[in-house]
Protein backbone atom coordinates (compact mmCIF):
# COMPACT_ATOMS: atom_id res chain seq x y z
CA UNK A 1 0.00 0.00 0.00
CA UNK A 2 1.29 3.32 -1.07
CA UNK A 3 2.24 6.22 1.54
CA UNK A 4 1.34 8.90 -1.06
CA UNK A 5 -2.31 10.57 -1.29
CA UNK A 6 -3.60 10.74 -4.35
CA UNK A 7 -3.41 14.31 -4.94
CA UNK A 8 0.32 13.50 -4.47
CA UNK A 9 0.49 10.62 -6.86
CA UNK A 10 -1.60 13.04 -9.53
CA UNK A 11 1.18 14.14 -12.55
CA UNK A 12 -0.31 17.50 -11.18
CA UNK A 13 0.70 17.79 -8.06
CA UNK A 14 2.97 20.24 -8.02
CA UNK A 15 0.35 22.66 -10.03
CA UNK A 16 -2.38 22.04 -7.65
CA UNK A 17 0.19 22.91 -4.71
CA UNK A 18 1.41 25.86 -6.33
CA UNK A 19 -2.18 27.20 -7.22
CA UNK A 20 -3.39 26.53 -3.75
CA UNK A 21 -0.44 28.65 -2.10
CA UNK A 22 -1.29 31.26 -4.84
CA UNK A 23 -5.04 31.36 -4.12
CA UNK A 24 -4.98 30.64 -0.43
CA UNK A 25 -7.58 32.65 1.55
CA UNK A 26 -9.51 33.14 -1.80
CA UNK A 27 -10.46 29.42 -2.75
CA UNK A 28 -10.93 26.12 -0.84
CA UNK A 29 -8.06 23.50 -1.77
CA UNK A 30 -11.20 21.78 -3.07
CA UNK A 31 -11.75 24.38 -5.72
CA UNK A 32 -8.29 24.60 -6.60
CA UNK A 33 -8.04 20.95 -7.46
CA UNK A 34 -11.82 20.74 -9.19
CA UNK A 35 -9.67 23.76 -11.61
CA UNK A 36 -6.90 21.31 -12.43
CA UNK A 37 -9.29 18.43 -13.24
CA UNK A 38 -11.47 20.82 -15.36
CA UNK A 39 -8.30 22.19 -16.94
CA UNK A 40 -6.64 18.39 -17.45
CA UNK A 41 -9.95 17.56 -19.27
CA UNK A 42 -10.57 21.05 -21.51
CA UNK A 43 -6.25 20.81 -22.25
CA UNK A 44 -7.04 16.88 -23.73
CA UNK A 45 -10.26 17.86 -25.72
CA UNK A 46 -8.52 20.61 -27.36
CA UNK A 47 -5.18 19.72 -28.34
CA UNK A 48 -5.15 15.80 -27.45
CA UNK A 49 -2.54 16.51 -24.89
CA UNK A 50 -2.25 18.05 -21.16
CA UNK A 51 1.43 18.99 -20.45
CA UNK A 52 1.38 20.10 -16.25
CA UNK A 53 2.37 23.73 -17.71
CA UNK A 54 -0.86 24.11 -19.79
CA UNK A 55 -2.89 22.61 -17.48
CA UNK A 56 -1.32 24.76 -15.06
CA UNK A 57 -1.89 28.01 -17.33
CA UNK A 58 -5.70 26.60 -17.73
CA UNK A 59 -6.27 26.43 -14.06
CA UNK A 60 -4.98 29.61 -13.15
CA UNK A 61 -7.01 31.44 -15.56
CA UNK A 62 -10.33 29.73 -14.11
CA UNK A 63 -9.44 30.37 -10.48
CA UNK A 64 -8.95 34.27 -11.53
CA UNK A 65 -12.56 34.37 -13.57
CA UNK A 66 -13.71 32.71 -10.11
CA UNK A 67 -12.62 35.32 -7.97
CA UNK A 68 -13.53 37.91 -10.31
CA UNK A 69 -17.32 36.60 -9.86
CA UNK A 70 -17.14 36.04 -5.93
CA UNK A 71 -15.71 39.51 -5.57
CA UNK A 72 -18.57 40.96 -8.00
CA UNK A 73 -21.09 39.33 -6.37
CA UNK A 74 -19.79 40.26 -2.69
């Protein structure tokens, strides 16, 4: 049995740990990692491929649209 979580064991680890440090206090790790998945997904459907730094790129863009909406509707 492995040690490692499975956020850990995910090729995008490292993104999802970066983007939560990025948008801490603004989303939920939960939210962050729901961004990568949606990102890993969109990335394949468009170009057949999802290299960690387009995923990443992805991500980052929905987690600043999300933001943009909380703060508009605050």
């Amino acid at each position: 049995m492995s040690d490692l979580t499975e956020a850990e064991s995910s090729p995008y680890a490292e993104v999802e740990t970066a983007l939560r440090k990025e948008f801490a206090g603004v989303h939920s790790s939960h939210t962050v990692t729901r961004c990568v998945e949606a990102a890993h997904y969109g990335a394949l459907e468009v170009t057949g491929f999802a290299h960690p730094s387009l995923v990443e790129r992805i991500a980052r863009k929905h987690l600043h649209v999300l933001a943009l909406v909380a703060s508009e509707r605050g």
